[in-house]
Structures are given as C-alpha cells and as structure tokens.
N, C-alpha and C. Protein backbone atom coordinates (compact mmCIF):
# COMPACT_ATOMS: atom_id res chain seq x y z
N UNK A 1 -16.39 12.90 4.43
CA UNK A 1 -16.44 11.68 5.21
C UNK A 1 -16.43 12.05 6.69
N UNK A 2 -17.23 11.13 7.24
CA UNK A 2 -17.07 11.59 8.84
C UNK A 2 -17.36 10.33 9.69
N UNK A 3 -17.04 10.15 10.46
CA UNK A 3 -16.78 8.85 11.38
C UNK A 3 -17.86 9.25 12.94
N UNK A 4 -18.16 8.00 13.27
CA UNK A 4 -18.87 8.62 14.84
C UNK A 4 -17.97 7.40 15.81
N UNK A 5 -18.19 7.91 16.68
CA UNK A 5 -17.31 7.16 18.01
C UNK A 5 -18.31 6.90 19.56
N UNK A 6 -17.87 6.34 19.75
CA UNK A 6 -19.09 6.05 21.32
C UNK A 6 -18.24 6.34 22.27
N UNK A 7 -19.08 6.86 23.44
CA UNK A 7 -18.31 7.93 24.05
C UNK A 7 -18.92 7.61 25.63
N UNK A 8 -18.57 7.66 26.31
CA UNK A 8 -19.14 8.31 27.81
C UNK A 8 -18.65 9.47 28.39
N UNK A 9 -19.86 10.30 28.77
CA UNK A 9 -19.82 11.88 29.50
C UNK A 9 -19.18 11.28 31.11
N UNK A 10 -18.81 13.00 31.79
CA UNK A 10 -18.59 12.50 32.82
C UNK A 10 -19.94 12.06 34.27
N UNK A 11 -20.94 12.13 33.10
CA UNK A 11 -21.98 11.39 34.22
C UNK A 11 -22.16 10.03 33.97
N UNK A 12 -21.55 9.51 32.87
CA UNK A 12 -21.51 7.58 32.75
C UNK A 12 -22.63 7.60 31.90
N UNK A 13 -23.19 8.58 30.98
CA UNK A 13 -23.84 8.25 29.83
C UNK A 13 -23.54 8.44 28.76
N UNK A 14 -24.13 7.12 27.86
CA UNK A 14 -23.07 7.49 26.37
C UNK A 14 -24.00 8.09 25.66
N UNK A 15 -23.26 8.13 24.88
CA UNK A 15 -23.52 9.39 23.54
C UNK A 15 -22.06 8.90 22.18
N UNK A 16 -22.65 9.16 20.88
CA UNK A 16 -21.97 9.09 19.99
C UNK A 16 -21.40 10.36 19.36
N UNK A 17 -20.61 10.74 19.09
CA UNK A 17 -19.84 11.76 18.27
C UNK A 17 -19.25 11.42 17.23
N UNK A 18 -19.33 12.40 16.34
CA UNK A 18 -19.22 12.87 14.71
C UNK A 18 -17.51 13.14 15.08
N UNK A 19 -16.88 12.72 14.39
CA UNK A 19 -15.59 13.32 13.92
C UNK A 19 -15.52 15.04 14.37
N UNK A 20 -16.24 15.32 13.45
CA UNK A 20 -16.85 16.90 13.22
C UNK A 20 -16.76 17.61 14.56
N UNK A 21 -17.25 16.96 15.26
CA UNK A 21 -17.29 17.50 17.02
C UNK A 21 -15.94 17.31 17.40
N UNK A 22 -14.75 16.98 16.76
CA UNK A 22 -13.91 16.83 17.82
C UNK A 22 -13.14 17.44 17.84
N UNK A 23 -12.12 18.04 18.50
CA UNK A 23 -11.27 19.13 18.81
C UNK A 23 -9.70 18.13 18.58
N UNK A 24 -9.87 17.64 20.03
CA UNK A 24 -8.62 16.76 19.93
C UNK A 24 -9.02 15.09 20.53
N UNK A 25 -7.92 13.89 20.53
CA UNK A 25 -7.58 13.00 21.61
C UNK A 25 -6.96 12.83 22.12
N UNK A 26 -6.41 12.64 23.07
CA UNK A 26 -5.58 12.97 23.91
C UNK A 26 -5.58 11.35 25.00
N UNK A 27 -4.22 10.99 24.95
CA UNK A 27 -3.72 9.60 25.75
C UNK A 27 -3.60 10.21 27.30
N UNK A 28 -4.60 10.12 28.46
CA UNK A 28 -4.23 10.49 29.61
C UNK A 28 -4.39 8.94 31.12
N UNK A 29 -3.68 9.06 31.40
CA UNK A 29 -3.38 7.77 32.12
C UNK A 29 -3.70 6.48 31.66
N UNK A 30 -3.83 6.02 30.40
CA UNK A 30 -4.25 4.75 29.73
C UNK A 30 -5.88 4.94 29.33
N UNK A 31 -6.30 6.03 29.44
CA UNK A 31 -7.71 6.37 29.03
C UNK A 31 -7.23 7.59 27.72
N UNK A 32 -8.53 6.73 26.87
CA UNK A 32 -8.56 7.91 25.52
C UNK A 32 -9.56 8.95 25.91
N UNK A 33 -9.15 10.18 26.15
CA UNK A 33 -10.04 11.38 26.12
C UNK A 33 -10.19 11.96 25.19
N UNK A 34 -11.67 12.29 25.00
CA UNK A 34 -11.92 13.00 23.66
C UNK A 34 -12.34 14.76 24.03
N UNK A 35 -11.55 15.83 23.50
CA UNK A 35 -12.26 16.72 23.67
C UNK A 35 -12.85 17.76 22.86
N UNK A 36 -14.10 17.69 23.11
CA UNK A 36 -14.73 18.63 22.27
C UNK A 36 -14.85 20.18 22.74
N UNK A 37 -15.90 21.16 21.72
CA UNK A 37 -16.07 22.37 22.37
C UNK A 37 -17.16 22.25 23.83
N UNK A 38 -18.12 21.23 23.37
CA UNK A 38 -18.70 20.90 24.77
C UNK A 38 -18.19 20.63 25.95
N UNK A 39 -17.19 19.88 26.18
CA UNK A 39 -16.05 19.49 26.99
C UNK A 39 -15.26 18.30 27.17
N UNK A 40 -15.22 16.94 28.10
CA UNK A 40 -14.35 16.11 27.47
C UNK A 40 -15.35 15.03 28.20
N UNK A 41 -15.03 13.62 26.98
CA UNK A 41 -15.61 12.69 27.08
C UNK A 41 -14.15 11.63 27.03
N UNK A 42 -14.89 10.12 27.48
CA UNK A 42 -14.08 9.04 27.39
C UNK A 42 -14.37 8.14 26.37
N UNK A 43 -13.79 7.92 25.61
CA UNK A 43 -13.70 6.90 24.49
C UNK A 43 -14.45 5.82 24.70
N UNK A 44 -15.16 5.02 24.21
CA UNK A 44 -15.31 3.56 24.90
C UNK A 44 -14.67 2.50 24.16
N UNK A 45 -14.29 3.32 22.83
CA UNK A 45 -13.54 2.38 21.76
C UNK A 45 -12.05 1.45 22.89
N UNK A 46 -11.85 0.48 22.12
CA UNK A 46 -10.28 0.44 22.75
C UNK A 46 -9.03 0.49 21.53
N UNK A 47 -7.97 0.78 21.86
CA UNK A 47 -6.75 0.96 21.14
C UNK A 47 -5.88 2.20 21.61
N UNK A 48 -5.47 2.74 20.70
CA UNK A 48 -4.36 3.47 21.10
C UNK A 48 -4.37 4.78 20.32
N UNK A 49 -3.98 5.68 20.46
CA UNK A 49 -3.55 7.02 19.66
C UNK A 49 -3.13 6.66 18.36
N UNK A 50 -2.13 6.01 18.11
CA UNK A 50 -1.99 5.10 17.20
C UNK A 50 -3.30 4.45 16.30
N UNK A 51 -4.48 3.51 16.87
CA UNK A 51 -5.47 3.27 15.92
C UNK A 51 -6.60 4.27 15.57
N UNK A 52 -6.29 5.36 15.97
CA UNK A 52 -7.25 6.36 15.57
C UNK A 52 -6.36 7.20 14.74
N UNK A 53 -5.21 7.53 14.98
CA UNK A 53 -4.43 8.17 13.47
C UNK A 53 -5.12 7.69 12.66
N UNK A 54 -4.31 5.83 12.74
CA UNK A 54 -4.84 5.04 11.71
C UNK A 54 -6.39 5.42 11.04
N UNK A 55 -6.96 5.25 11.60
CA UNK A 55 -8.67 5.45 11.15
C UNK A 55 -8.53 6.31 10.21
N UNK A 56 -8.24 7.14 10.90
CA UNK A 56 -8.49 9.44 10.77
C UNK A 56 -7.49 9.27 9.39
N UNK A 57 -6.73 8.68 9.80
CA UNK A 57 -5.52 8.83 7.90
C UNK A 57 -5.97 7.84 6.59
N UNK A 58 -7.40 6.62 7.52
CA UNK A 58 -7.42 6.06 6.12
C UNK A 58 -8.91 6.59 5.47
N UNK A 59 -9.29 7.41 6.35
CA UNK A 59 -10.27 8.13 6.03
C UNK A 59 -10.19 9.78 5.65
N UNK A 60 -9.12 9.98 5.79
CA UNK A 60 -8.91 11.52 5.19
C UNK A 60 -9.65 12.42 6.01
N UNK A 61 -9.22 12.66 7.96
CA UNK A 61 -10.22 13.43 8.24
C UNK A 61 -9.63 14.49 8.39
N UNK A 62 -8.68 15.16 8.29
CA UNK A 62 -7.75 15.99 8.93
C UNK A 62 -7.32 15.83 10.41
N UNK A 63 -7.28 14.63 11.00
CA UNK A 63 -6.55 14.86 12.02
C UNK A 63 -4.75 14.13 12.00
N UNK A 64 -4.25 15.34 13.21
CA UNK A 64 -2.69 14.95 12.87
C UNK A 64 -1.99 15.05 14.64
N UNK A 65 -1.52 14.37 13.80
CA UNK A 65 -0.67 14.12 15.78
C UNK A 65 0.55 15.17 16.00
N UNK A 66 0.34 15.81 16.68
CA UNK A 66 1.17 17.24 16.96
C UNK A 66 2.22 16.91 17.96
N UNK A 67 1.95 15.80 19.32
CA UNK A 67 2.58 15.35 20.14
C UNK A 67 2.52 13.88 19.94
N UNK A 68 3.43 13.38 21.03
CA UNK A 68 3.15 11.98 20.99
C UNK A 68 1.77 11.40 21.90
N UNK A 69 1.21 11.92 22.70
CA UNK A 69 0.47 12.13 23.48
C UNK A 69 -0.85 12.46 23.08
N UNK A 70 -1.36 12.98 21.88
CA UNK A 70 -2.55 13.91 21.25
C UNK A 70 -2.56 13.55 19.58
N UNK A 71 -3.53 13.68 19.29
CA UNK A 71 -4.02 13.72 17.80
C UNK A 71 -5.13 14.57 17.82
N UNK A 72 -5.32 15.75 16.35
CA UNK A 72 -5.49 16.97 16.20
C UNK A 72 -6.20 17.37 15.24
N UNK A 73 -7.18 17.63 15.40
CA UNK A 73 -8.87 18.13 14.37
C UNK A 73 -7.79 19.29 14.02
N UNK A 74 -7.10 19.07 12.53
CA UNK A 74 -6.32 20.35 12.57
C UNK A 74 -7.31 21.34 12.06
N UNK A 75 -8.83 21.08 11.39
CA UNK A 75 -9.84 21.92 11.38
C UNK A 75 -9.98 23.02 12.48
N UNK A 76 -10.16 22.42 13.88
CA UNK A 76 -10.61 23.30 14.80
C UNK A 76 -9.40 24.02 15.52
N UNK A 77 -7.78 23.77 15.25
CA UNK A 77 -7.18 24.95 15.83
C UNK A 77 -7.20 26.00 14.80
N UNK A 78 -7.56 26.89 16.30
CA UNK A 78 -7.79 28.60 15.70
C UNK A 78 -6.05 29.19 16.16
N UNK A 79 -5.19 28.56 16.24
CA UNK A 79 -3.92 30.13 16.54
C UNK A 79 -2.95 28.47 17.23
N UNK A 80 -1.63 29.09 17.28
CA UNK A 80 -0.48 28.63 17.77
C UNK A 80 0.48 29.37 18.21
N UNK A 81 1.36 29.21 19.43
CA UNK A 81 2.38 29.63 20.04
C UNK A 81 3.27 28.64 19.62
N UNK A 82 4.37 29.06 18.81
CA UNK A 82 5.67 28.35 18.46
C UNK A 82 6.47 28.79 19.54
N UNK A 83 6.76 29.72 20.16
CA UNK A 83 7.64 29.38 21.66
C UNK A 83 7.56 28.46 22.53
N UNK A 84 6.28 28.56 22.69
CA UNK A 84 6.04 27.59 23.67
C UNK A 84 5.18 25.94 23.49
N UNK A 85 4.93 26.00 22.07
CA UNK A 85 5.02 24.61 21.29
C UNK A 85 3.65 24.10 21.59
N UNK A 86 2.79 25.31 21.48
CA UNK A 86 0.93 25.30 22.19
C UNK A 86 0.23 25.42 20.93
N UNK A 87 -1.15 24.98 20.73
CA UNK A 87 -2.02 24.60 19.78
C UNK A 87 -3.09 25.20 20.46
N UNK A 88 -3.91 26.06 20.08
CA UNK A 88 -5.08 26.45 20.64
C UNK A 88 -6.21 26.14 19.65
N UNK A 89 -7.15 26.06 20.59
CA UNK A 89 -8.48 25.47 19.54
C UNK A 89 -9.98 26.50 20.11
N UNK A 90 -9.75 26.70 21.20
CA UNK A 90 -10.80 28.07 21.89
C UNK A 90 -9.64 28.65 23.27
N UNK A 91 -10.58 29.34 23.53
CA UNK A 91 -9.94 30.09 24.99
C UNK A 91 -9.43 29.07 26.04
N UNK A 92 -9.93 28.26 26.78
CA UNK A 92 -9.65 27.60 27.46
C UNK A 92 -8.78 25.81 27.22
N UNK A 93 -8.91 25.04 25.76
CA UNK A 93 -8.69 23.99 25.29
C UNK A 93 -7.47 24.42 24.35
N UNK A 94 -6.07 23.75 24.77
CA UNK A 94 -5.57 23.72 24.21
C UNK A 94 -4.40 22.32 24.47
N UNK A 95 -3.13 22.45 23.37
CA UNK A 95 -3.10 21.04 23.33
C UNK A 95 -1.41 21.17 22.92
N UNK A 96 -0.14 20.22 23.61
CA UNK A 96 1.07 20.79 23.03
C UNK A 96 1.71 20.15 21.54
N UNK A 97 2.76 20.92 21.32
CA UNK A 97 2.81 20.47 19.73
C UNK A 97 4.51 20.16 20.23
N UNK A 98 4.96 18.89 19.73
CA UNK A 98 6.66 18.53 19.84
C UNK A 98 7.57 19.74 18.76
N UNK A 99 8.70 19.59 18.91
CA UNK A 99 9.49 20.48 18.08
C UNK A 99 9.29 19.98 16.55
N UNK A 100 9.61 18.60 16.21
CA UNK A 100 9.85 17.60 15.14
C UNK A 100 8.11 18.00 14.74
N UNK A 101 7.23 18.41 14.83
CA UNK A 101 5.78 18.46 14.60
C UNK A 101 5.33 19.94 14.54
N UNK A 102 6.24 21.22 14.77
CA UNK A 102 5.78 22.05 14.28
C UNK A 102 5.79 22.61 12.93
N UNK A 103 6.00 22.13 11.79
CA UNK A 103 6.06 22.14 10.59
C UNK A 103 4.26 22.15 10.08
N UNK A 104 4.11 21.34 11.14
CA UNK A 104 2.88 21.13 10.45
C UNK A 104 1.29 21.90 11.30
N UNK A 105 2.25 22.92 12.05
CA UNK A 105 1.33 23.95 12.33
C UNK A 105 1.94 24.97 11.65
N UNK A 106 2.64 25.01 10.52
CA UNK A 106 3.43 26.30 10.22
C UNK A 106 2.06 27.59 9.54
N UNK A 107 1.52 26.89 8.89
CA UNK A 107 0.37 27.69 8.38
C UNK A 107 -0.43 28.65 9.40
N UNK A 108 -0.40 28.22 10.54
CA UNK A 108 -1.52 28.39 11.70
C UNK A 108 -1.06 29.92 11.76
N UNK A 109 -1.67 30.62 12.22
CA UNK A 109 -1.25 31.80 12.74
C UNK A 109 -0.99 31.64 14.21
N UNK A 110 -0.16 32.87 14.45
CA UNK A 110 0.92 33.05 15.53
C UNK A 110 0.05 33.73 16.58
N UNK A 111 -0.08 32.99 17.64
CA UNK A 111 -0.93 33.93 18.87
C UNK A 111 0.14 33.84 20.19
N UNK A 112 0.08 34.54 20.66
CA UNK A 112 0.54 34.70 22.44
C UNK A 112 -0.21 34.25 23.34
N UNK A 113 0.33 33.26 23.83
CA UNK A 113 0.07 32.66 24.98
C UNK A 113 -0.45 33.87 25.71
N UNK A 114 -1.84 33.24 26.60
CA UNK A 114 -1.87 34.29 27.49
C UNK A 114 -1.80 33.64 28.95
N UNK A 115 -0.42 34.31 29.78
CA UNK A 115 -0.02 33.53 31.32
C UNK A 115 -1.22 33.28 32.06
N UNK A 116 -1.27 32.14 32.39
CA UNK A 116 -2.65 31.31 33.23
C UNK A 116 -2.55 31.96 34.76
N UNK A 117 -3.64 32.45 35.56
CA UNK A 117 -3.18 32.51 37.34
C UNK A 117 -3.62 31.37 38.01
C-alpha cells in the first residue's frame, strides 16, 4: 500500500509524493515538512502529526513517531545513536528519537554520531 501527498518545493511548485519517497515529517513552526532523500518539501495537506500517524497506522505504512515533533519511514533509517537519542536516514538527514521511543529503534543498528563543525 502506498499513499501520495501534495506537496510544494521550495520554489512554490507542487508535486505529489509516494509514501515511498519519504524519509520523515516533521512539525516545524506550524508547517508540516516533509523530508525526502531529494530534500524538503511543505505539505499542502492540513492537520497535524497526529493525522498522518493516523493515516500511516490505518494503512500499515511503517511509519512511527520517534519524537513528539516527527513521524518516521522506519524503512529509510539506516543506523541510530542511543546516546544521543539520533535517527539517521543518510549522511546529512537526520531526526531525534525521545527516551520513552527508543524501544522502537532497538533493532536499528548502533552508529556514532559524527561531531558537526
């Protein structure tokens, strides 16, 4: 099953995305950001982190909310830092995970943060 979503780039043109494309969502100042491996788009849907769980859980997509803040293509993380409560999905995109929510990266394998300059 896979879902598509309408989206605007950051040049103000839309485009639809596949579930499949998505990495994470992420709640940032009252805007839903979507980010993919391409990079990040704006939702045009409206609701909340909350109605896209919803969706994503009554559709069985694998996504899971790691923070209160984010919901999580647990497909596309590649590695996790349990020290520091980080979700990685490529080199540069990554996403934080609460204490009460690392259970459910327990499977993930264990990577090291690498310090940002």
């Amino acid at each position: 099953m896979n879902l598509t979503l309408p989206c605007v780039d950051d040049r103000g043109n839309s485009l639809i995305l596949s579930t499949d494309e998505i990495s994470c969502i992420v709640l940032h100042k009252k805007k839903i950001l979507v980010f993919t491996c391409n990079g990040i788009v704006t939702s045009r849907l409206f609701g909340s982190i909350d109605t896209f769980e919803e969706w994503f859980e009554r559709y069985g997509l694998g996504f899971e909310r790691l923070d209160s803040g984010n919901l999580v293509n647990m497909k596309k993380i590649i590695g996790k830092d349990s020290e520091n409560r980080i979700a990685f999905f490529d080199k540069m995109l990554q996403t934080t995970i609460s204490v009460r929510n690392l259970s459910k990266v327990a499977h993930i394998k264990e990577i090291k943060q690498t310090p940002r300059r």
